[in-house]
C-alpha atoms as a PDB file:
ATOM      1  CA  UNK A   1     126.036  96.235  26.064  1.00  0.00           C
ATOM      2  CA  UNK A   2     127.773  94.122  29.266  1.00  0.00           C
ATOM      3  CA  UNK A   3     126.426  90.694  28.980  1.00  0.00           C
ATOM      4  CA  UNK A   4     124.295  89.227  32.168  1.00  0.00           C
ATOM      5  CA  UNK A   5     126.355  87.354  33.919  1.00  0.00           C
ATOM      6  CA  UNK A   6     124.450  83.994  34.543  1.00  0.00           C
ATOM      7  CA  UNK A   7     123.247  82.932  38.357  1.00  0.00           C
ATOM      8  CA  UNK A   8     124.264  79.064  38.728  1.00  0.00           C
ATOM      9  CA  UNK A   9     126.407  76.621  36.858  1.00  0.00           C
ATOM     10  CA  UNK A  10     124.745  74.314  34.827  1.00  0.00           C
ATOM     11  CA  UNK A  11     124.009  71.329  36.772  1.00  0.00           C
ATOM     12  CA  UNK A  12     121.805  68.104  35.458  1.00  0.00           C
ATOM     13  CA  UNK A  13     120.171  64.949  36.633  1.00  0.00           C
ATOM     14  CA  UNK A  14     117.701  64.197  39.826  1.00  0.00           C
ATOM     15  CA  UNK A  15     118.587  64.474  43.171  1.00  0.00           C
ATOM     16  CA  UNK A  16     116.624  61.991  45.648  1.00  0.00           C
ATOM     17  CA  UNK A  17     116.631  63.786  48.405  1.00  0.00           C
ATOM     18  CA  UNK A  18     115.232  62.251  52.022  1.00  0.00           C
ATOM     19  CA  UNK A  19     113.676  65.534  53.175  1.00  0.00           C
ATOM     20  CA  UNK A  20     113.650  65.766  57.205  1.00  0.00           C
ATOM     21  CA  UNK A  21     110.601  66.896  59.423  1.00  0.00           C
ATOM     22  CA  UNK A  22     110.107  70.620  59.943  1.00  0.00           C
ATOM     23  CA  UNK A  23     111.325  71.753  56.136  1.00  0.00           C
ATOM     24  CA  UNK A  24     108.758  72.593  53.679  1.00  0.00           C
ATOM     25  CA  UNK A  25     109.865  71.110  50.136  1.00  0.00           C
ATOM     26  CA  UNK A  26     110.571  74.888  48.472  1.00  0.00           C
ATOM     27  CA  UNK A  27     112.827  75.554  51.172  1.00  0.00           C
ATOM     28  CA  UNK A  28     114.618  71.830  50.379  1.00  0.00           C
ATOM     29  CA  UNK A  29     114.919  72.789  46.630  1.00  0.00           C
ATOM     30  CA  UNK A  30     116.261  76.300  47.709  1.00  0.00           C
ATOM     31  CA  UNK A  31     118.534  74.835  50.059  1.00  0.00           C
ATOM     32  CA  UNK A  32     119.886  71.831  47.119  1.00  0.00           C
ATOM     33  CA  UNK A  33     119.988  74.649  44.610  1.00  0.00           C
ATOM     34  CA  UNK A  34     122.614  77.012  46.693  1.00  0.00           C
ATOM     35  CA  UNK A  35     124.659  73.644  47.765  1.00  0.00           C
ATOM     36  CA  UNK A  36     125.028  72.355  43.839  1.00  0.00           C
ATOM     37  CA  UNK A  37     125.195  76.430  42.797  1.00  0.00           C
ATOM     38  CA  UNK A  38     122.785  75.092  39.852  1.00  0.00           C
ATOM     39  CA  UNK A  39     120.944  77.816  37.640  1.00  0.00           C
ATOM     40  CA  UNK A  40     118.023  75.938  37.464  1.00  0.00           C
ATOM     41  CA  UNK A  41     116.144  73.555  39.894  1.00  0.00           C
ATOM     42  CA  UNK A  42     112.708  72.093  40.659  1.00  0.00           C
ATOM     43  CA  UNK A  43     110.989  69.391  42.880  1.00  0.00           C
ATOM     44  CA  UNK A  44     108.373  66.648  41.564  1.00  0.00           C
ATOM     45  CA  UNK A  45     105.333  66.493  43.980  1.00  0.00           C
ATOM     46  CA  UNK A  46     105.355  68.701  47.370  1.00  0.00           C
ATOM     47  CA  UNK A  47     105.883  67.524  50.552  1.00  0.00           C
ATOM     48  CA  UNK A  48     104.386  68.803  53.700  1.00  0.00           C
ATOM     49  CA  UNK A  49     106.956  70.413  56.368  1.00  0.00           C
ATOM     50  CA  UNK A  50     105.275  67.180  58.361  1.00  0.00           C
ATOM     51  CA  UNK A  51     106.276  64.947  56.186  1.00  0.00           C
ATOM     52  CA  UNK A  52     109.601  62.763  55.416  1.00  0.00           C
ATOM     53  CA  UNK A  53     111.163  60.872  52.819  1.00  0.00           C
ATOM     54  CA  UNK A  54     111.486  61.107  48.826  1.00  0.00           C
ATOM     55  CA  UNK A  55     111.381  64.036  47.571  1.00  0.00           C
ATOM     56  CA  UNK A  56     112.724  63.835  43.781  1.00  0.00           C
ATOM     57  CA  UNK A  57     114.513  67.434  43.049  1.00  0.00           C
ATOM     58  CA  UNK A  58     115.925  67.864  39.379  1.00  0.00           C
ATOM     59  CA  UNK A  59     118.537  69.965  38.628  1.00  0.00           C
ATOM     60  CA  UNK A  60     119.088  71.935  34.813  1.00  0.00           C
ATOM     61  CA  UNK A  61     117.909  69.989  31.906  1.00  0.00           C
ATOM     62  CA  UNK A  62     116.658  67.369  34.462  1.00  0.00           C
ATOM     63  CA  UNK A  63     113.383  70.017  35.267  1.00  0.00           C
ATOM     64  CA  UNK A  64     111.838  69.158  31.587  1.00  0.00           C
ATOM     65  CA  UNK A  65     111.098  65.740  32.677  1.00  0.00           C
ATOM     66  CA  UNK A  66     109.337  66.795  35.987  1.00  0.00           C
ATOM     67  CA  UNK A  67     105.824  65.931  34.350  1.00  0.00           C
ATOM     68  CA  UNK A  68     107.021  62.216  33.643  1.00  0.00           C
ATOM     69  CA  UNK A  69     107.768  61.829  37.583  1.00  0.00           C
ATOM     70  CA  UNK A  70     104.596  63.788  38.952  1.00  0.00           C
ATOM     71  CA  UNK A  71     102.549  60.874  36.618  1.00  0.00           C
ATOM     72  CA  UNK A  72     104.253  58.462  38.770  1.00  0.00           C
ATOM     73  CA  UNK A  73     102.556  56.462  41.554  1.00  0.00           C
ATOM     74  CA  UNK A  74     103.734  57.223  45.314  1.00  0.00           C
ATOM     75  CA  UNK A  75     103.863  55.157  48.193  1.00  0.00           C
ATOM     76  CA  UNK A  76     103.673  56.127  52.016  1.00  0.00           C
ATOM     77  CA  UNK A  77     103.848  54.951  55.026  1.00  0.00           C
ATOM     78  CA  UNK A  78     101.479  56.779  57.553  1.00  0.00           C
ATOM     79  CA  UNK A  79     100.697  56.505  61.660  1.00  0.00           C
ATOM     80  CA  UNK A  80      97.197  57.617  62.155  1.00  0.00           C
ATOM     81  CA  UNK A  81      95.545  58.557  65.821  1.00  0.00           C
ATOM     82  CA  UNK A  82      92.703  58.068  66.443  1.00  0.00           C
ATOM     83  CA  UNK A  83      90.376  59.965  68.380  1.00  0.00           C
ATOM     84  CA  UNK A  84      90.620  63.704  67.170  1.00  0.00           C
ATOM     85  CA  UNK A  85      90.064  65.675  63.777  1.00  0.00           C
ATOM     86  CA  UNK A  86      92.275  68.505  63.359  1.00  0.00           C
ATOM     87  CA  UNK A  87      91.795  71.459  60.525  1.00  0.00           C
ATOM     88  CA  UNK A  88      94.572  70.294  58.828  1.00  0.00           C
ATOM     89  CA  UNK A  89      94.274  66.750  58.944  1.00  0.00           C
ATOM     90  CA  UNK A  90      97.410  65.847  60.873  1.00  0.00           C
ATOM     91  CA  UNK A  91      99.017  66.930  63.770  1.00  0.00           C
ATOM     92  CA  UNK A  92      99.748  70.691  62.955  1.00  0.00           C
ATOM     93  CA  UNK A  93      96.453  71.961  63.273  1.00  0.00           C
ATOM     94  CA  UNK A  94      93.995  72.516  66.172  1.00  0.00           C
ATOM     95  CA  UNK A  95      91.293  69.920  67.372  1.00  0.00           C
ATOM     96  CA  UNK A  96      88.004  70.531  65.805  1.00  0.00           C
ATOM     97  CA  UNK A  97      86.109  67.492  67.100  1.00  0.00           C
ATOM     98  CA  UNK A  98      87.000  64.943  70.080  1.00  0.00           C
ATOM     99  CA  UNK A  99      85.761  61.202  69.723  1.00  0.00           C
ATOM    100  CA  UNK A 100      86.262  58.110  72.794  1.00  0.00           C
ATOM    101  CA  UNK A 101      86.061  55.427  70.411  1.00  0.00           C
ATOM    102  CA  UNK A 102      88.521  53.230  69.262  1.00  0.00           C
ATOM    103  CA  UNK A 103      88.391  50.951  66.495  1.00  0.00           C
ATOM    104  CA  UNK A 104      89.602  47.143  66.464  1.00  0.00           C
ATOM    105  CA  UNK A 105      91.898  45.847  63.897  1.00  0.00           C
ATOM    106  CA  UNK A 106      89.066  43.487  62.224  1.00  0.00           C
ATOM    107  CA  UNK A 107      86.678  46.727  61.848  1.00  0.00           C
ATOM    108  CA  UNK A 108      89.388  48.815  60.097  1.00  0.00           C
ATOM    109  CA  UNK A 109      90.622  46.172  58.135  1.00  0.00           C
ATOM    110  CA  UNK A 110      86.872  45.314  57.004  1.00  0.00           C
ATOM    111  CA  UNK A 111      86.574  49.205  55.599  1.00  0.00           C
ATOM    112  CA  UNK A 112      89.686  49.808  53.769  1.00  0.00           C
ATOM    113  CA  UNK A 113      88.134  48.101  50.995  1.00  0.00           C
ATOM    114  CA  UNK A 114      86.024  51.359  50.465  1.00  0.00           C
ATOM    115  CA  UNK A 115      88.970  53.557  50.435  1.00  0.00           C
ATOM    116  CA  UNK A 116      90.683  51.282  47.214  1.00  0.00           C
ATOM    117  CA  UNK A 117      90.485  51.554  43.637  1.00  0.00           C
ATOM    118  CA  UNK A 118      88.874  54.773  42.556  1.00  0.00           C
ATOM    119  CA  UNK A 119      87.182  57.147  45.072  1.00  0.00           C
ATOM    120  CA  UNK A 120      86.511  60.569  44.675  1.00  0.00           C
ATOM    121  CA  UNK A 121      88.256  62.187  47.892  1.00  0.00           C
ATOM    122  CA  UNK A 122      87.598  65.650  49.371  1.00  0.00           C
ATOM    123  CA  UNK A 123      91.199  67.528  49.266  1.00  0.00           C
ATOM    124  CA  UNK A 124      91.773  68.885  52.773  1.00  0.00           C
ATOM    125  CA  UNK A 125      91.170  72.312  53.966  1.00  0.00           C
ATOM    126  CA  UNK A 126      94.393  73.387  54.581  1.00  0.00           C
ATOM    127  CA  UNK A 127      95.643  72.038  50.775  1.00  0.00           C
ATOM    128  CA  UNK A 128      97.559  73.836  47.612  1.00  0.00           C
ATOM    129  CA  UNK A 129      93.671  73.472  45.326  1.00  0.00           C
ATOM    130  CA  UNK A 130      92.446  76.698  43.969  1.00  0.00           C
ATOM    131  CA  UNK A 131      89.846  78.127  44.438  1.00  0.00           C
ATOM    132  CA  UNK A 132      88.627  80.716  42.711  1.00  0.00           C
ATOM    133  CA  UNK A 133      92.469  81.437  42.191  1.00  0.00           C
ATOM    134  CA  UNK A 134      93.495  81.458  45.833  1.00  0.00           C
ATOM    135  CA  UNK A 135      95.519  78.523  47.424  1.00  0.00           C
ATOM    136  CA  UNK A 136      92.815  76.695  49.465  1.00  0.00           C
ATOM    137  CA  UNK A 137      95.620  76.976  52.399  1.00  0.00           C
ATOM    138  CA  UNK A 138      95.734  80.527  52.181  1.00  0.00           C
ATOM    139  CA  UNK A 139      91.744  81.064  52.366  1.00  0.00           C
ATOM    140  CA  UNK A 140      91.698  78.550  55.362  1.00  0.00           C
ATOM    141  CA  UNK A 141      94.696  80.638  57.221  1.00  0.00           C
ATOM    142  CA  UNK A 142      92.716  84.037  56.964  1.00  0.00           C
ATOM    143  CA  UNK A 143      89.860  82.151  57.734  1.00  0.00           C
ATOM    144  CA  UNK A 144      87.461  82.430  55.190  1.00  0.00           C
ATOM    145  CA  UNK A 145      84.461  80.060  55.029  1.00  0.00           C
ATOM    146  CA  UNK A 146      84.690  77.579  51.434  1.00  0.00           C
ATOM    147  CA  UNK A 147      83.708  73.816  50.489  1.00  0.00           C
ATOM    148  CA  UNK A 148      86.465  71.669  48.385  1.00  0.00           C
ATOM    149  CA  UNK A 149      84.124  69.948  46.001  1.00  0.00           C
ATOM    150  CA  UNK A 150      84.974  65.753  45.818  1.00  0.00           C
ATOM    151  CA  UNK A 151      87.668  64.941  43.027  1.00  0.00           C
ATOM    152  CA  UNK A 152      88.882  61.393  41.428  1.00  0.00           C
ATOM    153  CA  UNK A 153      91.483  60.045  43.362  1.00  0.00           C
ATOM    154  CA  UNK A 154      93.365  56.458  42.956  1.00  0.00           C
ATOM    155  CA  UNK A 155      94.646  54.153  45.831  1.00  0.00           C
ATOM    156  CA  UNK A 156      96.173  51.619  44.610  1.00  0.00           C
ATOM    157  CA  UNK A 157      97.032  49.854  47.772  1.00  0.00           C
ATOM    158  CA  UNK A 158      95.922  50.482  51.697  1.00  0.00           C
ATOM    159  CA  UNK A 159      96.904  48.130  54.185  1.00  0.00           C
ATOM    160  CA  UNK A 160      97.173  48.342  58.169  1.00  0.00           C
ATOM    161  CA  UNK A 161     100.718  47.945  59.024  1.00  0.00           C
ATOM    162  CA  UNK A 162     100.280  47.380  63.124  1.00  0.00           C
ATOM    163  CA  UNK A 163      98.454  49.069  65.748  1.00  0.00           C
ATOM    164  CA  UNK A 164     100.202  51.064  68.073  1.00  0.00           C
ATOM    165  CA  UNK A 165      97.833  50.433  71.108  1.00  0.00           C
ATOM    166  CA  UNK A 166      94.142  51.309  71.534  1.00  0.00           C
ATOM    167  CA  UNK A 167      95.075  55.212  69.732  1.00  0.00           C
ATOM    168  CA  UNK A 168      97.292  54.633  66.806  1.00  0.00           C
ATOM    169  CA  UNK A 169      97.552  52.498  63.762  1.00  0.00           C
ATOM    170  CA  UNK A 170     100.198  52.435  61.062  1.00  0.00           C
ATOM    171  CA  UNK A 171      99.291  52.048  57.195  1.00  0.00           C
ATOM    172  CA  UNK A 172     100.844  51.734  53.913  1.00  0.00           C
ATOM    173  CA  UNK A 173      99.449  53.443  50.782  1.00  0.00           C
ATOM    174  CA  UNK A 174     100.316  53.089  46.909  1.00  0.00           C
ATOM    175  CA  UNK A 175      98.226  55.921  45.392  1.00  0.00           C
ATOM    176  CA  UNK A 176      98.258  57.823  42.058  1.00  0.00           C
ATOM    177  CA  UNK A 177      98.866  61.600  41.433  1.00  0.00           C
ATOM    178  CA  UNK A 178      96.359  64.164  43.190  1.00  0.00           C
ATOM    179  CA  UNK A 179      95.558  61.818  46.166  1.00  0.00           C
ATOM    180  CA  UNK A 180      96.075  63.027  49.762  1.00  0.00           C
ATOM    181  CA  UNK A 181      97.084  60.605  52.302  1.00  0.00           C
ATOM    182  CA  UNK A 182      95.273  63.160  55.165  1.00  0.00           C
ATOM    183  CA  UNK A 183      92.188  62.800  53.709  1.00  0.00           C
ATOM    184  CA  UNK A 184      92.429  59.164  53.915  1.00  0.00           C
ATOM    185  CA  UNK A 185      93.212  59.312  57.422  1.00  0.00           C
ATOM    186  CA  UNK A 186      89.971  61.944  58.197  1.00  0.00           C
ATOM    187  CA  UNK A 187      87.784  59.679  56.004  1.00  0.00           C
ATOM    188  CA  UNK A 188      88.769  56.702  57.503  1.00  0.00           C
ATOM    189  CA  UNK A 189      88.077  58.099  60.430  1.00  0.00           C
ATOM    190  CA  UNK A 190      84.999  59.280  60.043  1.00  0.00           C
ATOM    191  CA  UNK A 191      83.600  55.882  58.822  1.00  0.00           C
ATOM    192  CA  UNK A 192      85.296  53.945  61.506  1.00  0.00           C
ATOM    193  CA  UNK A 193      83.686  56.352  63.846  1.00  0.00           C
ATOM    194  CA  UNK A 194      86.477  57.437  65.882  1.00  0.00           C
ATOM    195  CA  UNK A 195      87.817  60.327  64.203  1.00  0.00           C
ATOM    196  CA  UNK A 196      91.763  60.728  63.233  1.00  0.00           C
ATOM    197  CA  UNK A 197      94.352  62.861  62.108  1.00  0.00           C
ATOM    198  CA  UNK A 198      98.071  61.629  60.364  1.00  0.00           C
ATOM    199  CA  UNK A 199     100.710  62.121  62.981  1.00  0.00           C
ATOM    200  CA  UNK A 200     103.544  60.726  60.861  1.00  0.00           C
ATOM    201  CA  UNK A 201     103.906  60.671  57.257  1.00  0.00           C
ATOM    202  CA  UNK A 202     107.195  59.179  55.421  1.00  0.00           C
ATOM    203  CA  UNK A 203     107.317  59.259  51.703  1.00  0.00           C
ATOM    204  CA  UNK A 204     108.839  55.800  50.346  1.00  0.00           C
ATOM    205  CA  UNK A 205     108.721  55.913  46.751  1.00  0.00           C
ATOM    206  CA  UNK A 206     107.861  58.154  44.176  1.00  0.00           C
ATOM    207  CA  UNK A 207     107.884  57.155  40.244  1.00  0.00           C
ATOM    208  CA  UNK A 208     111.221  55.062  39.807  1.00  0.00           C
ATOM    209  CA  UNK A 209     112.741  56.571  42.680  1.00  0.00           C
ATOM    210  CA  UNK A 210     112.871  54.606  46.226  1.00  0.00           C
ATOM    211  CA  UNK A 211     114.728  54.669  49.798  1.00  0.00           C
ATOM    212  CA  UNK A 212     117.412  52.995  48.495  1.00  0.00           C
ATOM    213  CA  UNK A 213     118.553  55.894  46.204  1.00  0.00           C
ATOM    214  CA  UNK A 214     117.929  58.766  48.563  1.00  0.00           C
ATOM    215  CA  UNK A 215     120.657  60.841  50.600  1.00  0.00           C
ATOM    216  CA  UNK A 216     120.188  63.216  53.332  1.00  0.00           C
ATOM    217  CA  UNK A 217     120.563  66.763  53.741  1.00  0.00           C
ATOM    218  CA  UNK A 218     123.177  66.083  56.788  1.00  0.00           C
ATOM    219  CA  UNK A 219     125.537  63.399  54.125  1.00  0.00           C
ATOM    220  CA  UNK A 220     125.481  65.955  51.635  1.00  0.00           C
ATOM    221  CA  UNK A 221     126.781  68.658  53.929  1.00  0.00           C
ATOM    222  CA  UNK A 222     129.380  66.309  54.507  1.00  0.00           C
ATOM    223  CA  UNK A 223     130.251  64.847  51.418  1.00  0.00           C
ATOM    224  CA  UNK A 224     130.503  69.192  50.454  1.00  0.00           C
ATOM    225  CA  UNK A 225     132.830  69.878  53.003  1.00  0.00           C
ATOM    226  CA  UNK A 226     134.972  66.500  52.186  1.00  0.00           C
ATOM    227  CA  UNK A 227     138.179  66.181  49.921  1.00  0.00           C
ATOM    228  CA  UNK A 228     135.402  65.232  47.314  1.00  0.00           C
ATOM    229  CA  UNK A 229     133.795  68.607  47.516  1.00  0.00           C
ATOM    230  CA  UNK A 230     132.007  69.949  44.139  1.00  0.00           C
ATOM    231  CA  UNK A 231     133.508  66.175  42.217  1.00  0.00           C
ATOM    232  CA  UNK A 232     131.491  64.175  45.202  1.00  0.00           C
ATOM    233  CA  UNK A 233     128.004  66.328  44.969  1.00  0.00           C
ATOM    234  CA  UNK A 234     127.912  65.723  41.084  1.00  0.00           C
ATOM    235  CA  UNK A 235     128.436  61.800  41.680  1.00  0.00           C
ATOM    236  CA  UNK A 236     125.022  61.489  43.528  1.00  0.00           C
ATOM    237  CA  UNK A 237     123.273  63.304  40.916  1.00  0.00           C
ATOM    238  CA  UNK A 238     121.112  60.659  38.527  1.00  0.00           C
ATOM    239  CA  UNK A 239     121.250  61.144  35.206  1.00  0.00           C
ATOM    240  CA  UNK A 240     118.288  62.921  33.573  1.00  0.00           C
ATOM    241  CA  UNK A 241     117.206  59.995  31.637  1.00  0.00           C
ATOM    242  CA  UNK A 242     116.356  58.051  34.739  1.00  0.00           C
ATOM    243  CA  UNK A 243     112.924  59.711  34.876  1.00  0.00           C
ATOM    244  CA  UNK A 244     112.211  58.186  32.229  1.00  0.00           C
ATOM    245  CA  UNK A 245     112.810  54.218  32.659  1.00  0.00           C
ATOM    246  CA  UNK A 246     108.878  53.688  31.661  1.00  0.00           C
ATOM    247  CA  UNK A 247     108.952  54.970  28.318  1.00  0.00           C
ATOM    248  CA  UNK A 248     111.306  53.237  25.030  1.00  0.00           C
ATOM    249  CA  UNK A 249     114.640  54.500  24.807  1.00  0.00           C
ATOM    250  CA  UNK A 250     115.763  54.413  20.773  1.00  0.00           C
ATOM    251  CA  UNK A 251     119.295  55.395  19.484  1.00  0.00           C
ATOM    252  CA  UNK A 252     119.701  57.909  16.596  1.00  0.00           C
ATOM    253  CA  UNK A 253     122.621  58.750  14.722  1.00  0.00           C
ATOM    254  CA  UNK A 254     124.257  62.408  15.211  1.00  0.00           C
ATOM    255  CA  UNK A 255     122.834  64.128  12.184  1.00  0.00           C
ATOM    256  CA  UNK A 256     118.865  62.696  13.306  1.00  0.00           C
ATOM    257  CA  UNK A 257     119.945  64.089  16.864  1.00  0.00           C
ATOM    258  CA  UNK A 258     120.952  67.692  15.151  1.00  0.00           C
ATOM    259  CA  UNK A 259     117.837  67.770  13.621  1.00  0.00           C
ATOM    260  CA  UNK A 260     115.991  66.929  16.396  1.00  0.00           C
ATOM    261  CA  UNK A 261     117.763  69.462  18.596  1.00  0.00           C
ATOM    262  CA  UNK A 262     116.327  71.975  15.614  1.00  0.00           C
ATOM    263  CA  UNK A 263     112.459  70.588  16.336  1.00  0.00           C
ATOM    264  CA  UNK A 264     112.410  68.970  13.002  1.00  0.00           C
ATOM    265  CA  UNK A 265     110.950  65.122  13.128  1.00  0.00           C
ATOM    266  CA  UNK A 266     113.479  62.458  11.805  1.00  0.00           C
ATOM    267  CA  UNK A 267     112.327  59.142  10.122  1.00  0.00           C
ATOM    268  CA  UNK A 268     113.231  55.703  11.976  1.00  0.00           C
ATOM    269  CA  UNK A 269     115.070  53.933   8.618  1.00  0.00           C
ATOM    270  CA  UNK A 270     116.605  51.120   8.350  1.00  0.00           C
ATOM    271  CA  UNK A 271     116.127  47.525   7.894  1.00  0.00           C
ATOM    272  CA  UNK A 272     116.700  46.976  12.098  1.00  0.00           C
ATOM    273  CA  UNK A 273     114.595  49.867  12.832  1.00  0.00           C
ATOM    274  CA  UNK A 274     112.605  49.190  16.250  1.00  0.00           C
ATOM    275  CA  UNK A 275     109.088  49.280  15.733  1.00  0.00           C
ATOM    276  CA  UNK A 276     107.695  51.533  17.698  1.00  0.00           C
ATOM    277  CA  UNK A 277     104.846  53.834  18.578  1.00  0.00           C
ATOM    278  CA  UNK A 278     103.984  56.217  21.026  1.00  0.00           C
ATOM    279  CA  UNK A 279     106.445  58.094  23.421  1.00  0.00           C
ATOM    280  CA  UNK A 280     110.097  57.473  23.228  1.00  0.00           C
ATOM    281  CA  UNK A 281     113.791  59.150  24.297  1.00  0.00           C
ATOM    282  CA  UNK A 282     115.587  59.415  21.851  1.00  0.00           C
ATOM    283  CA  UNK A 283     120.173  59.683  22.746  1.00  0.00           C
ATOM    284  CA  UNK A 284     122.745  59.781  20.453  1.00  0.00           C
ATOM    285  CA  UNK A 285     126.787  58.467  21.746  1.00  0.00           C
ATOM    286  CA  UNK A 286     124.607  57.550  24.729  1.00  0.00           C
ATOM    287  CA  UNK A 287     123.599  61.534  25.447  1.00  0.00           C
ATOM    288  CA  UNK A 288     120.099  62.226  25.697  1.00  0.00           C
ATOM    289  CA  UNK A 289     118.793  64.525  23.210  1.00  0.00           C
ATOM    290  CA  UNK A 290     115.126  64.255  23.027  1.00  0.00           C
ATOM    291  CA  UNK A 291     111.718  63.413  23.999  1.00  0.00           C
ATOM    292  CA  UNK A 292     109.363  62.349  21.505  1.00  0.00           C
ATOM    293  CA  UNK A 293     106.047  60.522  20.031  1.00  0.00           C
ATOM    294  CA  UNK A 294     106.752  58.193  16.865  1.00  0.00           C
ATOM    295  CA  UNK A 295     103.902  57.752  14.191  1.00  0.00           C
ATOM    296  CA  UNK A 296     104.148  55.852  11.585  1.00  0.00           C
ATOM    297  CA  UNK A 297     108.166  55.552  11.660  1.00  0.00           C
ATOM    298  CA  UNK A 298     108.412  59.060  12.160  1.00  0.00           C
ATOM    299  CA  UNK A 299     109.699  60.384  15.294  1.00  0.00           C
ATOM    300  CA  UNK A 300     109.060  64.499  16.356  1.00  0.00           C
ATOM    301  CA  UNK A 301     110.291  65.807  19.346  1.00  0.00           C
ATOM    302  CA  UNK A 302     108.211  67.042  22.329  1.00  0.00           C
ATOM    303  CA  UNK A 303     110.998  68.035  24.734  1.00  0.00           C
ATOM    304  CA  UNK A 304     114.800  69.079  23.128  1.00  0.00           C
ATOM    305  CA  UNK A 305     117.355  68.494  26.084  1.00  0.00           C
ATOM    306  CA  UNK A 306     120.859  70.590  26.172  1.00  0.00           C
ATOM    307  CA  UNK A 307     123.337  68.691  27.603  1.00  0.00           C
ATOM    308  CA  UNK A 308     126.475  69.070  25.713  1.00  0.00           C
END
């Protein structure tokens, strides 16, 4: 029987790439994915094609620690105007209600307070929530009639920036996982009494990953068509581990790290043994091998990473 001859070379670590206006973040992974010729790639936390900024896309053994980067808080920085709701909560969509009030700086400053801590937050219409199995998106764009019921959401930070005279305002946001930045701009709205609608929305940190480690689509073209080629992709590639900066790192010897790679637990000996409990990563000759909870000295692996 001929063998399947694989699709991709295998490629690890995160990408940070600074997605551009007009691209929708499966298109970004598709485009990363054909430029590294990886087997295997996935993004942590969608973008809309509106949007800018981080977008954290791991590559091979770098797509089993997705879940620790999607945990991650996010930060954005947002213009709202003010004036108009649109069905989609930002510029894209149509008008659906007009309003001639504007709001002073004191007034919107006075209600951000209510949009801080933890709300429960209305996803948009025009959103990737299910319901009853259907992207919410999908319903709205065949336009069926359905209500998004309220859900916890977490801001950890909201602060006016600057207005940009009597019809825009610019704001900053730190906000957990699940939280939509349009909604805040159509609730805020709504209290204020003015209406609104996000016109620009840049993505400025997600997890570990900031500005300062991102890289466009235009200086990897480059740095692909350079002397550097295939050599100068795999150089702005982050190592796989780097998702996981929040969690203990402990070093095992080769034989724990075989057993490990088997799914067998391994016992933290030794008279220097770290204590430790809870989730760890586990490397051995400073590879990464595992992901894992220790109990009791006991470590047993959650995640097994191949990247020998």
């Amino acid at each position: 029987m001929k063998a399947r001859k694989r699709k991709g070379e295998p490629v690890h670590g995160w990408l940070i790439l600074d997605k551009p206006e007009g691209m929708t973040s499966t298109e970004a992974v598709a485009r990363i994915k054909r430029l590294f010729s990886a087997a295997k790639a996935g993004h942590a936390g969608t973008l809309d094609p509106l949007a800018t900024g981080i977008l954290p896309i791991a590559l091979g053994e770098a797509t089993k620690t997705v879940p620790q980067i999607m945990e991650g808080e996010k930060s954005y920085r947002f213009t709202v105007d003010w004036g108009s709701e649109t069905e989609t909560d930002d510029s894209e969509g149509a008008n659906v209600a007009t309003s001639q009030t504007r709001p002073e700086a004191d007034r919107i400053k006075a209600e951000l307070a209510v949009f801080t801590g933890d709300i429960m937050q209305v996803p948009p219409t025009f959103s990737a929530v299910k319901v009853n199995g259907a992207r919410a998106y999908d319903l709205a764009r065949d336009g069926q009639d359905f209500e998004l019921a309220a859900r916890p959401a977490r801001i950890e930070r909201l602060e006016l920036v600057e207005q940009l005279g009597r019809d825009q305002a610019v704001f900053e946001a730190d906000c957990a996982k699940g939280t939509y930045v349009r909604a805040i701009a159509r609730d805020l709205g709504r209290v204020l009494g003015c209406l609104g609608h996000v016109s620009v929305l840049r993505r400025t940190r997600v997890g570990p990953f900031d500005l300062n480690g991102t890289i466009s689509l235009d200086n990897l073209m480059e740095i692909s068509h350079s002397a550097a080629g295939r050599e100068g992709l795999l150089s702005v590639l982050k190592p796989v581990e780097t998702a996981l900066d929040d969690i203990p790192a402990l070093t095992i010897s080769g034989s724990d790290a075989a057993r490990l790679k088997r799914g067998q637990a391994v016992l933290i000996r030794g008279r220097d043994a770290p204590v430790i409990t809870g989730p760890v990563y586990a490397t051995s000759n400073g590879m990464l091998v595992a992901l894992g909870e220790v109990e009791q000295g006991t470590l047993r692996p959650t995640r097994v990473f191949n990247l020998s």
